[in-house]
N, C-alpha and C. Protein backbone atom coordinates (compact mmCIF):
# COMPACT_ATOMS: atom_id res chain seq x y z
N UNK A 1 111.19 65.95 147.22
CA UNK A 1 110.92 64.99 148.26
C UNK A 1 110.38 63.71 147.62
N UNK A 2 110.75 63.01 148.35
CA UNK A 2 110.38 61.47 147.54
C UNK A 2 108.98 61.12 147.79
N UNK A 3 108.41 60.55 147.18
CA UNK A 3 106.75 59.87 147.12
C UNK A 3 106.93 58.52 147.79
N UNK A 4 106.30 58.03 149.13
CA UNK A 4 106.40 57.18 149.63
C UNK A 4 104.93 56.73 150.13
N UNK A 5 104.19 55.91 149.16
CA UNK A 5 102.39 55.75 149.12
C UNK A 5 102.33 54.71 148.71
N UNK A 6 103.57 53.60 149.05
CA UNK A 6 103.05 52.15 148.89
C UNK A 6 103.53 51.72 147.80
N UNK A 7 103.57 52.31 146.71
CA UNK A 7 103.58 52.13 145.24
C UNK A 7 104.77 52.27 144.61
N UNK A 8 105.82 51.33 144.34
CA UNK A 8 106.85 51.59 143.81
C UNK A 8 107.35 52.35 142.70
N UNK A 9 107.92 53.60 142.81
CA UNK A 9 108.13 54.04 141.33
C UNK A 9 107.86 53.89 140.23
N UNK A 10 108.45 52.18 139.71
CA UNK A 10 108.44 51.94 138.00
C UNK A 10 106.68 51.27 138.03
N UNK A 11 106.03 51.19 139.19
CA UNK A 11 104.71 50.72 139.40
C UNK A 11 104.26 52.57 138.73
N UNK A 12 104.45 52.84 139.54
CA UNK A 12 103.39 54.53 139.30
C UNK A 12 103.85 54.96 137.70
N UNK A 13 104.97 54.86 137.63
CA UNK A 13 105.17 55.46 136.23
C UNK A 13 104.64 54.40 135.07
N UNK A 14 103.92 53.23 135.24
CA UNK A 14 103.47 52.88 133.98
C UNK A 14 102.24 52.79 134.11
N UNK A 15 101.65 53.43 135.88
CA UNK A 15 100.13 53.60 135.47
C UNK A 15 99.69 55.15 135.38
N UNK A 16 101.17 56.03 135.42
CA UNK A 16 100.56 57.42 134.75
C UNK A 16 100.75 57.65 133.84
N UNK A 17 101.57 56.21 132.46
CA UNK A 17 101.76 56.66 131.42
C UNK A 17 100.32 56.07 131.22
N UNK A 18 99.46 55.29 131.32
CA UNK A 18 98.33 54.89 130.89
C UNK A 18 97.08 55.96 130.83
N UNK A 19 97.34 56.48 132.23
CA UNK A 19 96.39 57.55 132.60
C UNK A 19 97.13 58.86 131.75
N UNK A 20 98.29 58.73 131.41
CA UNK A 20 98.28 59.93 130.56
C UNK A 20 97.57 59.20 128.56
N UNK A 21 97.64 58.52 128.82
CA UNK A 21 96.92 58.06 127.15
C UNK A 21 95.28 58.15 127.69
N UNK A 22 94.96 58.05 128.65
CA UNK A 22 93.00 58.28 129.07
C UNK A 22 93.01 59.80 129.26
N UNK A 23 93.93 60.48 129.05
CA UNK A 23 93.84 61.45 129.60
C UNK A 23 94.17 62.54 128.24
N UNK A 24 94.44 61.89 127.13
CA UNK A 24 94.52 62.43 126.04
C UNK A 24 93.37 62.36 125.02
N UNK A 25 93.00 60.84 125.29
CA UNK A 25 91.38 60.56 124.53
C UNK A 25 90.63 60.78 125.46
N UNK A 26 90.37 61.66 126.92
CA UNK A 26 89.58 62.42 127.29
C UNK A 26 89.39 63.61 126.72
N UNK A 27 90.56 64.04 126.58
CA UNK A 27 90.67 65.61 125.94
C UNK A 27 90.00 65.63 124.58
N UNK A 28 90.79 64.54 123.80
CA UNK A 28 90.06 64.95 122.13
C UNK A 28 88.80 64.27 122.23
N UNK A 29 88.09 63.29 123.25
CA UNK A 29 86.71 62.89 123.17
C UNK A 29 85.93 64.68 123.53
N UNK A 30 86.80 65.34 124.65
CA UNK A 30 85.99 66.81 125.08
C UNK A 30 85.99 67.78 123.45
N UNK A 31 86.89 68.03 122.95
CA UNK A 31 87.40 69.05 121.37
C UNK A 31 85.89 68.31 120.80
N UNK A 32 86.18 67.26 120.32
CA UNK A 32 85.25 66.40 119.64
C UNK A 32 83.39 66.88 119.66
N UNK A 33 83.14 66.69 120.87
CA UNK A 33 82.26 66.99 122.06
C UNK A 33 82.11 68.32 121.72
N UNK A 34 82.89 69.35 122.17
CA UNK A 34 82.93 70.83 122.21
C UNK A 34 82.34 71.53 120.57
N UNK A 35 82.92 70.81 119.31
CA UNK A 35 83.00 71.12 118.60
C UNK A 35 81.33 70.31 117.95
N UNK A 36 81.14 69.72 118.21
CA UNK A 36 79.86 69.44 117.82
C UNK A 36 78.45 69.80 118.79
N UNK A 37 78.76 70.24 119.88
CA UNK A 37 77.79 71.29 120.51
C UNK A 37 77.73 72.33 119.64
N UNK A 38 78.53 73.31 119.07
CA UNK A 38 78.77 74.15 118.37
C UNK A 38 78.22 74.24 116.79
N UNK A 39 78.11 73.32 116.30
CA UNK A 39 77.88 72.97 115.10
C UNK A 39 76.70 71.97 114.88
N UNK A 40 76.31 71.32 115.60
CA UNK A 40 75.20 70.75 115.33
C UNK A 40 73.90 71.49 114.38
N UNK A 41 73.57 70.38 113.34
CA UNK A 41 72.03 71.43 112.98
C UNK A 41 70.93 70.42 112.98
N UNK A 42 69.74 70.94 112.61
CA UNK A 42 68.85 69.83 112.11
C UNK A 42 68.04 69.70 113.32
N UNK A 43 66.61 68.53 113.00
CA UNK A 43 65.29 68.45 113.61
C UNK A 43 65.86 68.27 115.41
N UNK A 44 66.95 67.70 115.56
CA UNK A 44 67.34 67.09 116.71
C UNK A 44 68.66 68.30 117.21
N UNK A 45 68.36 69.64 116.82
CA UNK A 45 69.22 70.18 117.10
C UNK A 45 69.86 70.95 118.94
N UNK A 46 68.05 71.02 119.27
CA UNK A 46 68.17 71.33 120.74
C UNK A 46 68.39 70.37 121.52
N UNK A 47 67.48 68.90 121.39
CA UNK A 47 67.99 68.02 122.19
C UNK A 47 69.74 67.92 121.86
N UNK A 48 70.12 68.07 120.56
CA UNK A 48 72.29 67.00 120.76
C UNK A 48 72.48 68.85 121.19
N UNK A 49 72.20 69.74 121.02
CA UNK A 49 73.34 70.90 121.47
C UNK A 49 73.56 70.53 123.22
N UNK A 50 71.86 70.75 123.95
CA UNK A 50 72.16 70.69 125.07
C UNK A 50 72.27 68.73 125.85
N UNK A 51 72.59 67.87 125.22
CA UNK A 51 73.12 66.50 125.62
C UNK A 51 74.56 67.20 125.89
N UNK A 52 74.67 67.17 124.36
CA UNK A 52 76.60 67.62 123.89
C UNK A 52 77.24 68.80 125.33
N UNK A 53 76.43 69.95 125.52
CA UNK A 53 77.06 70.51 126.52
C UNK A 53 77.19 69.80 127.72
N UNK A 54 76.19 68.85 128.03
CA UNK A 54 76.55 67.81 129.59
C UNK A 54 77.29 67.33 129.29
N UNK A 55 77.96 66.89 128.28
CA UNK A 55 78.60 65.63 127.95
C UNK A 55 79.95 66.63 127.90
N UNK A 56 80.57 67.29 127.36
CA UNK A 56 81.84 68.25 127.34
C UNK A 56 81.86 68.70 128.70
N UNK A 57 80.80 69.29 129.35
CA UNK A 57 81.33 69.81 130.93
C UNK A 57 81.50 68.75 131.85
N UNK A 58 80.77 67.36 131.37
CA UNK A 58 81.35 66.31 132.24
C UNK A 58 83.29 65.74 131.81
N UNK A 59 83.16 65.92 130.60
CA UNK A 59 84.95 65.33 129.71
C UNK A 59 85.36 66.53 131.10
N UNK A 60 85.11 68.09 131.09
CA UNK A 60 86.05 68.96 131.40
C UNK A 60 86.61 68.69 132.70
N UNK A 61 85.41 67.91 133.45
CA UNK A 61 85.86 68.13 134.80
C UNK A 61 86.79 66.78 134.78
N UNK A 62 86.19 65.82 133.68
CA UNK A 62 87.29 64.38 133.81
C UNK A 62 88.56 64.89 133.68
N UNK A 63 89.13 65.87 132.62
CA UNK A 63 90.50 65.40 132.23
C UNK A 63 90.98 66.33 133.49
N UNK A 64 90.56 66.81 134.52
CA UNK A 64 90.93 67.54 135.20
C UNK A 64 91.57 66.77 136.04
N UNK A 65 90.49 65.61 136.61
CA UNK A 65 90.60 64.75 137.98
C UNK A 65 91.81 63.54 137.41
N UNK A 66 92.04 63.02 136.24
CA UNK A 66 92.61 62.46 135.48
C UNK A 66 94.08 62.88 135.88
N UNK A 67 94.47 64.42 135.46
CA UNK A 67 95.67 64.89 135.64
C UNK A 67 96.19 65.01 136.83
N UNK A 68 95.16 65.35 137.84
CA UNK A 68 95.64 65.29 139.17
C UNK A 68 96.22 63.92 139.53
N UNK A 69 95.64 62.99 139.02
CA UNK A 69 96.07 61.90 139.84
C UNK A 69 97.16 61.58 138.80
N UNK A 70 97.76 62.08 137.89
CA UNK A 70 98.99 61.28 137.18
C UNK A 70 99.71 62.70 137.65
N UNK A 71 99.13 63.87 138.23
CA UNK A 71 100.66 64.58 139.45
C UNK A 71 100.28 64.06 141.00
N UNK A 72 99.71 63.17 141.10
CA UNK A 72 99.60 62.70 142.67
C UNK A 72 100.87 61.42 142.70
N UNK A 73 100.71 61.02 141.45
CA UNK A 73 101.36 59.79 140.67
C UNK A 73 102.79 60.04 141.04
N UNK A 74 103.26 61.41 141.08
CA UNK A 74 104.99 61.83 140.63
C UNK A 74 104.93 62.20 139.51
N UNK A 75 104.52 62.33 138.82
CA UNK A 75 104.78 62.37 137.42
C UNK A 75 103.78 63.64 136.35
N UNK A 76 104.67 64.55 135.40
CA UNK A 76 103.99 65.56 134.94
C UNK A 76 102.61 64.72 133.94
N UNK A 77 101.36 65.57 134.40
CA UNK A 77 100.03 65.25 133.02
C UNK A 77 100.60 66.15 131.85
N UNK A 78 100.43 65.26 130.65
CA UNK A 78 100.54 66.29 129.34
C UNK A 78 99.84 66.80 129.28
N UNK A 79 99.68 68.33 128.69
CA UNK A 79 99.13 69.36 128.73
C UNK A 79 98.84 69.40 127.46
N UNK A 80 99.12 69.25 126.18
CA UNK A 80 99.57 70.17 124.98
C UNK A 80 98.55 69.52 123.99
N UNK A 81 98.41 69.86 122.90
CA UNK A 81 97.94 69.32 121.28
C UNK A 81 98.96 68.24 120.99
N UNK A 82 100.26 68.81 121.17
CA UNK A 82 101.29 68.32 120.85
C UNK A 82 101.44 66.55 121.18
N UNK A 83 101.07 66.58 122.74
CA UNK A 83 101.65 65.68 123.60
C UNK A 83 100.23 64.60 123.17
N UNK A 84 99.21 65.11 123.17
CA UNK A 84 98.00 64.38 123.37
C UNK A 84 98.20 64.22 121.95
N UNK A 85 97.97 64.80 120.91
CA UNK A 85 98.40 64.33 119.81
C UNK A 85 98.87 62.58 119.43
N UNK A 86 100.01 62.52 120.08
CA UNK A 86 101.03 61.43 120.21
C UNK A 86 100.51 60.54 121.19
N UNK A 87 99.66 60.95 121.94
CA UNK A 87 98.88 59.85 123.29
C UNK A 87 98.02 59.20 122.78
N UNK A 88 96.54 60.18 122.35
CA UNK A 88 95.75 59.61 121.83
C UNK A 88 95.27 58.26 120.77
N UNK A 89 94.28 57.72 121.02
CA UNK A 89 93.67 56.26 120.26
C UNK A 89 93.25 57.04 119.59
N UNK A 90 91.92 58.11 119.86
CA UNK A 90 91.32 58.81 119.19
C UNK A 90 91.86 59.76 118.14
N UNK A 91 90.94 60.12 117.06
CA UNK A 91 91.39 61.23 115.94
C UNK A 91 90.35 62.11 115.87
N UNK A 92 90.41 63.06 115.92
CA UNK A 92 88.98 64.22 115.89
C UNK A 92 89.01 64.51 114.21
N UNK A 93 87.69 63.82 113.99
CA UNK A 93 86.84 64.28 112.70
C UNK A 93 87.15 65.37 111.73
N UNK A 94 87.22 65.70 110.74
CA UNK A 94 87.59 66.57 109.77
C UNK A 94 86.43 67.32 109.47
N UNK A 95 85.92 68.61 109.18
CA UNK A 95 84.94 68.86 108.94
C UNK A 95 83.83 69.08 109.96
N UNK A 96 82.34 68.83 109.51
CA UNK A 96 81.32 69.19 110.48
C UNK A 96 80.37 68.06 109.39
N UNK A 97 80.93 67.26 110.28
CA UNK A 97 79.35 66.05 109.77
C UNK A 97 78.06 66.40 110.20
N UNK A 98 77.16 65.82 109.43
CA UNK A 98 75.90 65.74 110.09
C UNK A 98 75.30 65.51 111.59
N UNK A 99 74.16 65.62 111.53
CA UNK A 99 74.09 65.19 113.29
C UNK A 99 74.23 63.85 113.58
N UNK A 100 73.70 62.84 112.64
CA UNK A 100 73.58 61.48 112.80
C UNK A 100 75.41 61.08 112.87
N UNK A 101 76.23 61.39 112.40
CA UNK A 101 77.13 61.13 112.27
C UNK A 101 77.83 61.13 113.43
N UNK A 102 77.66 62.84 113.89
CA UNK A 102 77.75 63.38 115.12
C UNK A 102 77.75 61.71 115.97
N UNK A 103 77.17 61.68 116.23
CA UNK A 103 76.23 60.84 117.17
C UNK A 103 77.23 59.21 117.36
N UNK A 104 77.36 58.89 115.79
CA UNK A 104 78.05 57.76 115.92
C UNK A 104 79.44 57.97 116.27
N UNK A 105 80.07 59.38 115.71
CA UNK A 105 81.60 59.74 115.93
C UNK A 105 81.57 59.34 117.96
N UNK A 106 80.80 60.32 118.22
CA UNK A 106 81.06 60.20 119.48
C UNK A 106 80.58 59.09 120.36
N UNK A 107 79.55 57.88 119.79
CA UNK A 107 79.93 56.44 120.21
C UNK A 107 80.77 56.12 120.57
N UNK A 108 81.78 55.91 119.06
CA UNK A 108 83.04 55.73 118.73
C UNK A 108 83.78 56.22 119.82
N UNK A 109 83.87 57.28 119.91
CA UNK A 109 84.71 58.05 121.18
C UNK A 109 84.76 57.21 122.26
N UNK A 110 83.30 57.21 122.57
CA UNK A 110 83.01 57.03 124.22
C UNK A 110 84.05 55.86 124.75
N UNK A 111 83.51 54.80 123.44
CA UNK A 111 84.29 53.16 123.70
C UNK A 111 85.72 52.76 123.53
N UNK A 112 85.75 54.36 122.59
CA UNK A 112 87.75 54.10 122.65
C UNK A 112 87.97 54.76 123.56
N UNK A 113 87.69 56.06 124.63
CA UNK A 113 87.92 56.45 125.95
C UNK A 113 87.90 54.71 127.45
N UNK A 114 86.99 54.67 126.83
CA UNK A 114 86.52 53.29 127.68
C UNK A 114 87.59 52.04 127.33
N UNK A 115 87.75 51.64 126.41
CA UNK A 115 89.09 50.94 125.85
C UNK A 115 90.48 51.35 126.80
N UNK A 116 90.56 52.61 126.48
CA UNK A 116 92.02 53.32 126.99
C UNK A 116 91.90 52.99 128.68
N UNK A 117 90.72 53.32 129.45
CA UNK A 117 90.55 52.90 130.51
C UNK A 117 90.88 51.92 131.07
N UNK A 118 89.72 51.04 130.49
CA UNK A 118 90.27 49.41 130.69
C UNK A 118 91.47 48.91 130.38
N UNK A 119 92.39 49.49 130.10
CA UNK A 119 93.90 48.82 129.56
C UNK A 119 94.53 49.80 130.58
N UNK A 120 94.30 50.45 132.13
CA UNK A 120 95.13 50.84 132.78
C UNK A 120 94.81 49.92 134.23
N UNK A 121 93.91 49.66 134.10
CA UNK A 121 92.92 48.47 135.31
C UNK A 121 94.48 47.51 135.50
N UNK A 122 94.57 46.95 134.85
CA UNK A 122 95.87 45.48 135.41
C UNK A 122 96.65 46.12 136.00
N UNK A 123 97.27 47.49 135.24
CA UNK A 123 98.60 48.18 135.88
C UNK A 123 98.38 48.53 137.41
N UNK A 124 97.14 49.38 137.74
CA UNK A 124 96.44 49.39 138.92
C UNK A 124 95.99 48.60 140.10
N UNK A 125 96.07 47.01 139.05
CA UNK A 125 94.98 46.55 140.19
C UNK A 125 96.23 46.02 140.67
N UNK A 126 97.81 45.80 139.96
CA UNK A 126 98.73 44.82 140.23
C UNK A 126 99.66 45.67 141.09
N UNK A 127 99.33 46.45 141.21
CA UNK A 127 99.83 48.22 142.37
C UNK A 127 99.10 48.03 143.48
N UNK A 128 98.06 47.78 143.75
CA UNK A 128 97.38 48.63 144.71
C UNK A 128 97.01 49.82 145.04
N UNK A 129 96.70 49.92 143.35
CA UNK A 129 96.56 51.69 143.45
C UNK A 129 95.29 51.58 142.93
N UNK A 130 94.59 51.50 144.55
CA UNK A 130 92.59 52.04 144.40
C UNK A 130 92.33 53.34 144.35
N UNK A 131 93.14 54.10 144.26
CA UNK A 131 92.70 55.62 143.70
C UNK A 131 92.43 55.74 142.32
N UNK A 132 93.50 54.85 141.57
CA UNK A 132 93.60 54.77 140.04
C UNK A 132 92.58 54.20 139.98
N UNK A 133 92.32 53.00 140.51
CA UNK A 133 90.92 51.58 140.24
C UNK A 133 89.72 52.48 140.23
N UNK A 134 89.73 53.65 141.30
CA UNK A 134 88.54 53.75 141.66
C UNK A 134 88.05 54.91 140.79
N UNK A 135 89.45 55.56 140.23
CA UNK A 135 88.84 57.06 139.27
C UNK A 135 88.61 56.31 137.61
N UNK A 136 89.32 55.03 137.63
CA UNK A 136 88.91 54.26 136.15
C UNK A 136 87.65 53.68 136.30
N UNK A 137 87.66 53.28 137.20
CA UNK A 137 85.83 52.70 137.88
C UNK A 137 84.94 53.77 136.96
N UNK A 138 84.71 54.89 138.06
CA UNK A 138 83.91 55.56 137.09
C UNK A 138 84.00 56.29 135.98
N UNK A 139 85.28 56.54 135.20
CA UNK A 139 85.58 56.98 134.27
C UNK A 139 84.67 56.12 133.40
N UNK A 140 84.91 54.67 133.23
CA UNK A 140 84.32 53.33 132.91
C UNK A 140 82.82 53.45 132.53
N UNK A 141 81.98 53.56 133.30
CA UNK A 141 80.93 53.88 134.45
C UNK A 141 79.86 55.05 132.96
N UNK A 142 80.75 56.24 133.47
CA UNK A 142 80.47 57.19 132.57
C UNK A 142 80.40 57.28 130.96
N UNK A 143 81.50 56.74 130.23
CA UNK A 143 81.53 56.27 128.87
C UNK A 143 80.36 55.39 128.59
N UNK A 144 81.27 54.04 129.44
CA UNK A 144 79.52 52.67 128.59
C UNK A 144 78.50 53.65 128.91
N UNK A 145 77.75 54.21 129.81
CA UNK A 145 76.44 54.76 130.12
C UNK A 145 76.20 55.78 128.94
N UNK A 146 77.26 56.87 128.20
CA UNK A 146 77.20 57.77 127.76
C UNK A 146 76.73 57.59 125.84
N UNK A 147 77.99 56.16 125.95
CA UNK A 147 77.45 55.50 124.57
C UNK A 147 76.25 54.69 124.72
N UNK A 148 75.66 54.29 125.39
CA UNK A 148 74.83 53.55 125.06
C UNK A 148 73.41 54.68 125.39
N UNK A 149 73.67 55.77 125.54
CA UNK A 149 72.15 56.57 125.35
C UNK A 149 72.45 57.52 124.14
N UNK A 150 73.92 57.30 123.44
CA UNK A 150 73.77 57.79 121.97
C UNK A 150 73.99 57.01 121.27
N UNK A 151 73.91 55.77 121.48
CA UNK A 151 73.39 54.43 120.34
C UNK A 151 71.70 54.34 120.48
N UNK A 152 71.37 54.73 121.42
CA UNK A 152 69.89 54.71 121.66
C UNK A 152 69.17 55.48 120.79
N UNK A 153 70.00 56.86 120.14
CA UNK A 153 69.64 57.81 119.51
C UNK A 153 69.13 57.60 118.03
N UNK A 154 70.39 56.44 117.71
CA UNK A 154 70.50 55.92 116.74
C UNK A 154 69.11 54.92 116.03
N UNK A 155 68.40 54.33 117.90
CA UNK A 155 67.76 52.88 117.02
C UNK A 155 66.20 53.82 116.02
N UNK A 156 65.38 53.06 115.18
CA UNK A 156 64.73 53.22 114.35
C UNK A 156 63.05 52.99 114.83
């Protein structure tokens, strides 16, 4: 059945290819996330384990709401290593850095999640697609807020 929500086809399909690239550096910002809850050590180890778990169960529920709306879109969410692989800005870390490192990797993250965001806003806003505006809103929202209380971690 055809999708008839205002939004012209070649409109939806280049703002669920966007939301499928936020939706890939959601995922490896969550791996990222996941994997350094796990591994964290050191003086600051209880405060980043339990930050890191808010911060992964918040990614989990993002890439969830993310996918829905690029199948509300018409259009399949990539699922895979494979696919996100090839989507992603982001690269997940080699190894098990330190905590401090930790800390800056996932800065890094937050603002290239936030990047990927902001580069689906025009496609959206030039649609009329305030569902998209409004789930990049706080996608947005969540990142700057998220990096800037683990740059906070950082000051001296």
């Amino acid at each position: 059945m055809e999708i008839d929500i205002g939004i012209k086809k070649e409109d939806r399909a280049k703002i669920a290819e966007g939301l499928s690239r936020v939706l890939a550096d959601s995922y490896t910002l969550y791996l990222t996330t996941h994997n350094f809850h796990w591994n964290v050590t050191g003086p600051m180890f209880n405060t980043l384990h339990l930050m890191f778990e808010g911060q992964y169960t918040e990614l989990a529920t993002a890439v969830d709401l993310i996918a829905e709306r690029i199948r509300a879109l018409g259009f399949p969410a990539p699922g895979s290593y494979k696919e996100f692989e090839k989507l992603a800005s982001l690269v997940q870390p080699e190894g098990v850095p330190g905590a401090e490192k930790m800390i800056r990797l996932l800065v890094h993250g937050h603002e290239g999640v936030a990047k990927t965001a902001r580069s689906v806003v025009p496609l959206a806003d030039k649609a009329s697609d305030e569902p998209t505006l409004d789930l990049i809103t706080q996608r947005l929202q969540v990142h700057e807020k998220t990096a800037w209380m683990l740059r906070s971690l950082l000051e001296k």
